[in-house]
C-alpha atoms as a PDB file:
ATOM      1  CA  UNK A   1       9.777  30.392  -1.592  1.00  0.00           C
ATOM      2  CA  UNK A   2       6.712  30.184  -4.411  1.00  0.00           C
ATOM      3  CA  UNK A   3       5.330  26.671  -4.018  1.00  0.00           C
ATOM      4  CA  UNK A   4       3.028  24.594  -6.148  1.00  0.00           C
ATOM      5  CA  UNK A   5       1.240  21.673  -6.082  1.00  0.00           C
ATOM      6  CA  UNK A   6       0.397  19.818  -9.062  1.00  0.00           C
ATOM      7  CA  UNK A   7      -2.620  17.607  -7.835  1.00  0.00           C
ATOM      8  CA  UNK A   8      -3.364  14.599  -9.910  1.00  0.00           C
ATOM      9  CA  UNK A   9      -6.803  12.872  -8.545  1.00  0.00           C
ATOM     10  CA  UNK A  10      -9.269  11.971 -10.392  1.00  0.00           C
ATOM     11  CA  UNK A  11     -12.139  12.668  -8.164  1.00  0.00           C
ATOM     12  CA  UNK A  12     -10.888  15.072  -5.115  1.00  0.00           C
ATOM     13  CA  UNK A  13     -14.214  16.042  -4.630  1.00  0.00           C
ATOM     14  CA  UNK A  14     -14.816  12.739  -2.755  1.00  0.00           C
ATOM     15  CA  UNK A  15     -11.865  12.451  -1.359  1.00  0.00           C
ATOM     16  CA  UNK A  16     -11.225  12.447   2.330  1.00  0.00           C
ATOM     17  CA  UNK A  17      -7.411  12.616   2.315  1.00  0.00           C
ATOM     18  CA  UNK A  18      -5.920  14.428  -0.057  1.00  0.00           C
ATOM     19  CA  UNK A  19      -8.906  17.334   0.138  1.00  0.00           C
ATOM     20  CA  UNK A  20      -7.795  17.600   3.787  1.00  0.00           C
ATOM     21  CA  UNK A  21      -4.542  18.017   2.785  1.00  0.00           C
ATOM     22  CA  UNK A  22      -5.138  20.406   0.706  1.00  0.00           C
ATOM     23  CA  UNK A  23      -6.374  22.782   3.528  1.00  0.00           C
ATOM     24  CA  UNK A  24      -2.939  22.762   5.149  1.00  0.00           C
ATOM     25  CA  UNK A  25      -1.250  23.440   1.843  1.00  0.00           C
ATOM     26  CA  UNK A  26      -3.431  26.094   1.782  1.00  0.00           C
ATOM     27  CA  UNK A  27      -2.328  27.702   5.216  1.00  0.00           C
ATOM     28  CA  UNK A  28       0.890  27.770   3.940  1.00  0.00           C
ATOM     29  CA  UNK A  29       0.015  29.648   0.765  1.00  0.00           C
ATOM     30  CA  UNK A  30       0.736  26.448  -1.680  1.00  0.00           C
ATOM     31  CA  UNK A  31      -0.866  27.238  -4.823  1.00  0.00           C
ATOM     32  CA  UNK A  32      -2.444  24.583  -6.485  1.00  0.00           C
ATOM     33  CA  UNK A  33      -3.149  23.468  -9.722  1.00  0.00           C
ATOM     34  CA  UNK A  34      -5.696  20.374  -9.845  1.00  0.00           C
ATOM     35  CA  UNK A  35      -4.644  18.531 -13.537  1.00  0.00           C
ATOM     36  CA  UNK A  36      -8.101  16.766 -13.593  1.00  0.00           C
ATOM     37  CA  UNK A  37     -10.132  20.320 -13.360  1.00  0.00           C
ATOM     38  CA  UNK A  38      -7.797  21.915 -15.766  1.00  0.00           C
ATOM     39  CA  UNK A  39      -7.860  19.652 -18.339  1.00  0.00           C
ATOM     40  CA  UNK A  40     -10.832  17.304 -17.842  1.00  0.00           C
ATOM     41  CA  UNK A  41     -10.124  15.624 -21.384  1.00  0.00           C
ATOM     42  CA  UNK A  42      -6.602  14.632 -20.423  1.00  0.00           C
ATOM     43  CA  UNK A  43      -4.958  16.590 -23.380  1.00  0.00           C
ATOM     44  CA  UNK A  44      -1.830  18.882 -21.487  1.00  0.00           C
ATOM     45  CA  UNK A  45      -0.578  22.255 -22.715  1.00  0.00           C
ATOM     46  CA  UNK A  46       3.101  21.867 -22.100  1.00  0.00           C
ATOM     47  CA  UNK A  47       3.657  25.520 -23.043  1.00  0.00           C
ATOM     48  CA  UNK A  48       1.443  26.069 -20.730  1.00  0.00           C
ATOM     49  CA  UNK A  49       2.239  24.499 -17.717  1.00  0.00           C
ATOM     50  CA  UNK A  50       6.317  25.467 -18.340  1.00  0.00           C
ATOM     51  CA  UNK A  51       5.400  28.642 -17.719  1.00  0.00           C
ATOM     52  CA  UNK A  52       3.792  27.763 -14.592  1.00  0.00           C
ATOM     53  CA  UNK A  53       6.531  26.116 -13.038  1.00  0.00           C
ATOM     54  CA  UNK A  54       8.817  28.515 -14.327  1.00  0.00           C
ATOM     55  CA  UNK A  55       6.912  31.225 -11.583  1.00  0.00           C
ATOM     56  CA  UNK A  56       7.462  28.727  -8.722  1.00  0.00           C
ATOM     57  CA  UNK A  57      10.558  27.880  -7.046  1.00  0.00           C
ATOM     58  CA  UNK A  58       9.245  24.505  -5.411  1.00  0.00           C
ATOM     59  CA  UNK A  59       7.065  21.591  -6.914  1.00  0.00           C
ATOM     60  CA  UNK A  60       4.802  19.083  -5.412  1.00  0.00           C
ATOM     61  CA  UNK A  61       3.470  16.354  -7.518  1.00  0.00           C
ATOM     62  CA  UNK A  62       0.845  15.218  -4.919  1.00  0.00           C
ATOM     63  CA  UNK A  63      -1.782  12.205  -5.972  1.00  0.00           C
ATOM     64  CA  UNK A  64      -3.410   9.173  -4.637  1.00  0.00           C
ATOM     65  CA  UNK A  65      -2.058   5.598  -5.709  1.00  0.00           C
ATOM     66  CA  UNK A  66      -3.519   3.760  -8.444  1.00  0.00           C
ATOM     67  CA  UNK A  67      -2.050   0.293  -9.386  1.00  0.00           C
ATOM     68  CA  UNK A  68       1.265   0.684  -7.467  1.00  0.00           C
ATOM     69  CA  UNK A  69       1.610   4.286  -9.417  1.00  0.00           C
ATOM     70  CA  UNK A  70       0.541   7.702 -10.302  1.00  0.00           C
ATOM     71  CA  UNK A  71      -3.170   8.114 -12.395  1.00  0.00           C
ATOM     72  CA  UNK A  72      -2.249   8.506 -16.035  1.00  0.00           C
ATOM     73  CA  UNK A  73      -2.729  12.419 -16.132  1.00  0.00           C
ATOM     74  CA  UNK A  74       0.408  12.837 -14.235  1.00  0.00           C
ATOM     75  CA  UNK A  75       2.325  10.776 -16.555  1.00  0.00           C
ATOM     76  CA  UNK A  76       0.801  12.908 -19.425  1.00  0.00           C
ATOM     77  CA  UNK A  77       1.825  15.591 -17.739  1.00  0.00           C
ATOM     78  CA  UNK A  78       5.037  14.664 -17.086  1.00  0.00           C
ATOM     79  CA  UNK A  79       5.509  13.581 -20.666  1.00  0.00           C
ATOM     80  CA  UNK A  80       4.348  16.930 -22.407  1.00  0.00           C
ATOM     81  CA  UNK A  81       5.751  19.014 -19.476  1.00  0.00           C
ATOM     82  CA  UNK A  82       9.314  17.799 -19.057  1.00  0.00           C
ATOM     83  CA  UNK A  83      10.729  18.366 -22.360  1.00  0.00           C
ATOM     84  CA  UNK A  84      13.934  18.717 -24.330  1.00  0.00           C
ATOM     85  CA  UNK A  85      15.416  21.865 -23.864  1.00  0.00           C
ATOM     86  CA  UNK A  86      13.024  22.213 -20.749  1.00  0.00           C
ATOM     87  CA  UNK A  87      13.684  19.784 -18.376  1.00  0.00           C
ATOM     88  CA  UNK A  88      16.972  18.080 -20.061  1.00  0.00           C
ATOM     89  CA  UNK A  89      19.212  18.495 -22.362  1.00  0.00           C
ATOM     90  CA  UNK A  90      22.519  20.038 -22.258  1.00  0.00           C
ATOM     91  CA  UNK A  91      20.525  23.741 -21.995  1.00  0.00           C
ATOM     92  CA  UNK A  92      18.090  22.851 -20.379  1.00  0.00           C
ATOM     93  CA  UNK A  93      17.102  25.347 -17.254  1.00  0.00           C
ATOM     94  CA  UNK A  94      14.091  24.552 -16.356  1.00  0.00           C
ATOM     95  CA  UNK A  95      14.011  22.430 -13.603  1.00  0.00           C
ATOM     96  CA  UNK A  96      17.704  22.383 -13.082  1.00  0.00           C
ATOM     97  CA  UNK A  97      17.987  22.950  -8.875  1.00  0.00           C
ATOM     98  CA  UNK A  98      14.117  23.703  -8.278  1.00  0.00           C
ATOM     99  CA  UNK A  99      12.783  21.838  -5.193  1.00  0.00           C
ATOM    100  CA  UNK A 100      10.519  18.721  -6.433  1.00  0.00           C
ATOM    101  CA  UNK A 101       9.156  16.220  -4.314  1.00  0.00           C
ATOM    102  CA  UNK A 102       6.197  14.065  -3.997  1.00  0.00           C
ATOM    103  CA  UNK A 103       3.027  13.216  -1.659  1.00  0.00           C
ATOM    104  CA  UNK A 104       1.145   9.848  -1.857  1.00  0.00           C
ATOM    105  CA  UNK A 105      -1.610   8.680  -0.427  1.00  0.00           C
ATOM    106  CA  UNK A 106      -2.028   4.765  -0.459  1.00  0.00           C
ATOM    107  CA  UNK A 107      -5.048   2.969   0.974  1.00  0.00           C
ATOM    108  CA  UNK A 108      -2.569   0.151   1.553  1.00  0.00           C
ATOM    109  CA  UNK A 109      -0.832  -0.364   5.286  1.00  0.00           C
ATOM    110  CA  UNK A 110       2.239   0.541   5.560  1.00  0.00           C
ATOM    111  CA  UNK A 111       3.661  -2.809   6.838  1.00  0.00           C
ATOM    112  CA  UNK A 112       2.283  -4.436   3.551  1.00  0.00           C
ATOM    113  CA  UNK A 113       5.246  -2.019   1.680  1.00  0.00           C
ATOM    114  CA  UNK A 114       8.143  -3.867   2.881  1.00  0.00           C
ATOM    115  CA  UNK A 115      10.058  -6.771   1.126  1.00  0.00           C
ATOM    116  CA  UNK A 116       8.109  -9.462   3.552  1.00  0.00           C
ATOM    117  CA  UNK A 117       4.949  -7.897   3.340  1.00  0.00           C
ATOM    118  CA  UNK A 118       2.035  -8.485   0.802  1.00  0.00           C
ATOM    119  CA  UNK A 119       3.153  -6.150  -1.820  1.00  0.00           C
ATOM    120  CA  UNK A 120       7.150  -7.272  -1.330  1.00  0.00           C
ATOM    121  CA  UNK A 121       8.296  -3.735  -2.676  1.00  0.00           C
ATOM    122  CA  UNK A 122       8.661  -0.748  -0.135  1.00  0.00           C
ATOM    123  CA  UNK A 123       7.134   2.764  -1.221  1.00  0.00           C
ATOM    124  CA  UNK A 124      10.206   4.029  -2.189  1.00  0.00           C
ATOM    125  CA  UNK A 125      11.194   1.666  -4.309  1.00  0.00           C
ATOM    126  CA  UNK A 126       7.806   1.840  -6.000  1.00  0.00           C
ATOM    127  CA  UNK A 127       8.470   5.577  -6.433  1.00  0.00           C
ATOM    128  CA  UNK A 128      12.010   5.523  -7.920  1.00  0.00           C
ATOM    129  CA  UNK A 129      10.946   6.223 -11.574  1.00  0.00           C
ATOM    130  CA  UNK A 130      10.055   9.957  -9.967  1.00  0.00           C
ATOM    131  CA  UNK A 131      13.543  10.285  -8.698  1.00  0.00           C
ATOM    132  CA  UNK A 132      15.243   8.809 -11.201  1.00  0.00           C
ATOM    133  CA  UNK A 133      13.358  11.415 -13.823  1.00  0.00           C
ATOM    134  CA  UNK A 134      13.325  14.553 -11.518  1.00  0.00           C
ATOM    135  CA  UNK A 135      17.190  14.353  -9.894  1.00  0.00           C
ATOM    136  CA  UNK A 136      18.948  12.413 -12.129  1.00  0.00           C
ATOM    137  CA  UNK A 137      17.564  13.256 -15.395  1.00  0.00           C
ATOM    138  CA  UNK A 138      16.036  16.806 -14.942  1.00  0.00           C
ATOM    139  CA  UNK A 139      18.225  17.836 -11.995  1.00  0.00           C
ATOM    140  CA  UNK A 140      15.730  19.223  -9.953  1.00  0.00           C
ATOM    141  CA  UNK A 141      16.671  19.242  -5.999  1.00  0.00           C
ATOM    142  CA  UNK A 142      14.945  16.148  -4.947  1.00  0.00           C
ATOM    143  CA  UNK A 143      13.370  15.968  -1.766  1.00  0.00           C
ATOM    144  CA  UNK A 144      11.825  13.023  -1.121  1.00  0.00           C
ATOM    145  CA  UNK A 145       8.448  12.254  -0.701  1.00  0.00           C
ATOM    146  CA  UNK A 146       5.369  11.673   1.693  1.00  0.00           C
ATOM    147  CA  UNK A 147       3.639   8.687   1.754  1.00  0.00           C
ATOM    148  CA  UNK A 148       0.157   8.578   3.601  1.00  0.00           C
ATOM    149  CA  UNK A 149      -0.721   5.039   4.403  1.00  0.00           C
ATOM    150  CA  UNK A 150      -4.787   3.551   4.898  1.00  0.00           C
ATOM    151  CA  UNK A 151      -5.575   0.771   6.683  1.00  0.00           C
ATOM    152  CA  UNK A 152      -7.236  -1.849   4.097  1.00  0.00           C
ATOM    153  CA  UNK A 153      -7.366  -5.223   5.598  1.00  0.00           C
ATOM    154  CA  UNK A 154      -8.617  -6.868   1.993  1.00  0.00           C
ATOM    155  CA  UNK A 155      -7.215  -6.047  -1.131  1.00  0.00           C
ATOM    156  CA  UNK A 156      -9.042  -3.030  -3.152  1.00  0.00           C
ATOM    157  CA  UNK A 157     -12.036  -3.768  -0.372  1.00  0.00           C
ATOM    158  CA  UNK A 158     -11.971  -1.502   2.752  1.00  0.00           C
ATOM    159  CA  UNK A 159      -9.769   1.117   3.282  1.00  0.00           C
ATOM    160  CA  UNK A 160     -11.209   3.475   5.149  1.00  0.00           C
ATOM    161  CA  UNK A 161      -8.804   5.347   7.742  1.00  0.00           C
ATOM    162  CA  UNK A 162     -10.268   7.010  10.670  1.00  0.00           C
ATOM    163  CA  UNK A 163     -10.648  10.603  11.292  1.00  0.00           C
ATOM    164  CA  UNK A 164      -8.212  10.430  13.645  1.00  0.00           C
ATOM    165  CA  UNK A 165      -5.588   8.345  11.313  1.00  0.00           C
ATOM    166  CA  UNK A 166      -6.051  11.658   8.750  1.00  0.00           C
ATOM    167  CA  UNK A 167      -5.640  14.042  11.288  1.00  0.00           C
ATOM    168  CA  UNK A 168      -2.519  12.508  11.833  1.00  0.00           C
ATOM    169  CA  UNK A 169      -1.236  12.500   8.485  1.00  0.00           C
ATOM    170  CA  UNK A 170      -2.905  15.934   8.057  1.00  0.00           C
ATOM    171  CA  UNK A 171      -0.404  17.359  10.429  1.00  0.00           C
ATOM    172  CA  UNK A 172       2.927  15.208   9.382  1.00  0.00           C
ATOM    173  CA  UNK A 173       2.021  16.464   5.875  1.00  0.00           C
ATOM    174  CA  UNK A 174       1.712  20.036   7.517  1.00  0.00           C
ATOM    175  CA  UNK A 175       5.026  19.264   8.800  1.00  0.00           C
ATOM    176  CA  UNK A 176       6.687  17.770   5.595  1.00  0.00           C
ATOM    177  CA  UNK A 177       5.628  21.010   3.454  1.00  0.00           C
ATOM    178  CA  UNK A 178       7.006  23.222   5.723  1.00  0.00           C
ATOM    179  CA  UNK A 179      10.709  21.565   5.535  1.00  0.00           C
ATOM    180  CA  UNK A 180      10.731  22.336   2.118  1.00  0.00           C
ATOM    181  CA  UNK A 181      12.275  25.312   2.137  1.00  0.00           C
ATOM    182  CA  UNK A 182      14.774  23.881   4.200  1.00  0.00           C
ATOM    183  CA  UNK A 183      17.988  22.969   2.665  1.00  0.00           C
ATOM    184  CA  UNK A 184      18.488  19.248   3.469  1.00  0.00           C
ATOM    185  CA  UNK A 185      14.735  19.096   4.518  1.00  0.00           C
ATOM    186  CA  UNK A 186      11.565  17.067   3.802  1.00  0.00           C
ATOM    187  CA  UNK A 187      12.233  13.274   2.293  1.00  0.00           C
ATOM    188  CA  UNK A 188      10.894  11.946   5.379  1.00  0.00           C
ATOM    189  CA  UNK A 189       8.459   9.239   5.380  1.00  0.00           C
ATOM    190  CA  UNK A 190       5.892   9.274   7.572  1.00  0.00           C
END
């Protein structure tokens, strides 16, 4: 299976998680296609990327969250990617049974996603616009997603997870890429 990931940080340079990541997509021959380096002034060639995702079987919108959601190039993307006739629409092909699913990183604890914790909403409830748009609406094969969770103790303050907290979630993301290609696989949280 061709796999891609479409990465949507703003600053992965700097990042400690998702550019670790990135080295096990890597080892399993993910190609990966960084939205902020290709188009630095935010304007997205729909053409473009369609005929990116048209040489891949499998997508991976993987980004860091910002404000309970997804930086705004991903939603651009989205927007002049997932078109009429593209991805919906009674001919629409495009993304009609290909694998989609998501990672996330969050700085938040986990336990602070959950209806009695400090944020009251769970991840995936935060992250149901994605399925909504990529199973229901573009008919993709939805797989889930990946959620990577920090360990801030005050809000927007310190969030810093340890090496070995990564390392971790370096190899359950490992693990969570490779069920892809599995029928039924992935869509765990970890």
């Amino acid at each position: 299976m061709k796999s891609l990931i479409i990465l949507a940080h703003p600053d992965i340079e700097n990042s400690l998680i998702n550019k670790r990541f990135l080295k096990e997509a890597a080892a399993q021959s993910f190609a990966v296609r960084d939205l902020a380096r290709e188009y630095p002034s935010g304007e997205i060639d729909g053409e473009r990327e369609r005929a990116i995702i048209k040489a891949h079987d499998a997508l991976v919108l993987q980004f860091p969250l910002h404000n309970f959601s997804s930086p705004a190039i991903l939603k651009s993307w989205i927007d002049a990617t997932m078109t009429y006739g593209f991805a919906y629409g009674s001919a629409s092909e495009g993304m009609r049974g290909r694998t989609v699913a998501l990672v996330v990183s969050a700085g938040i604890k986990r336990a602070d996603y959950a209806p009695g914790g400090r944020y009251h909403f769970t991840m995936e409830q935060l992250l149901t616009p994605f399925e909504l748009a990529f199973r229901y609406y573009f008919h993709a094969d939805w797989r889930g997603f990946f959620a990577f969770y920090g360990a801030e103790e005050t809000p927007g303050v310190d969030y810093q997870s340890s090496t070995e907290q990564i390392e971790k979630g370096a190899a359950e993301y490992a693990e969570f890429l490779r069920n892809l290609g599995a029928k039924g696989g992935a869509g765990k949280e970890f």
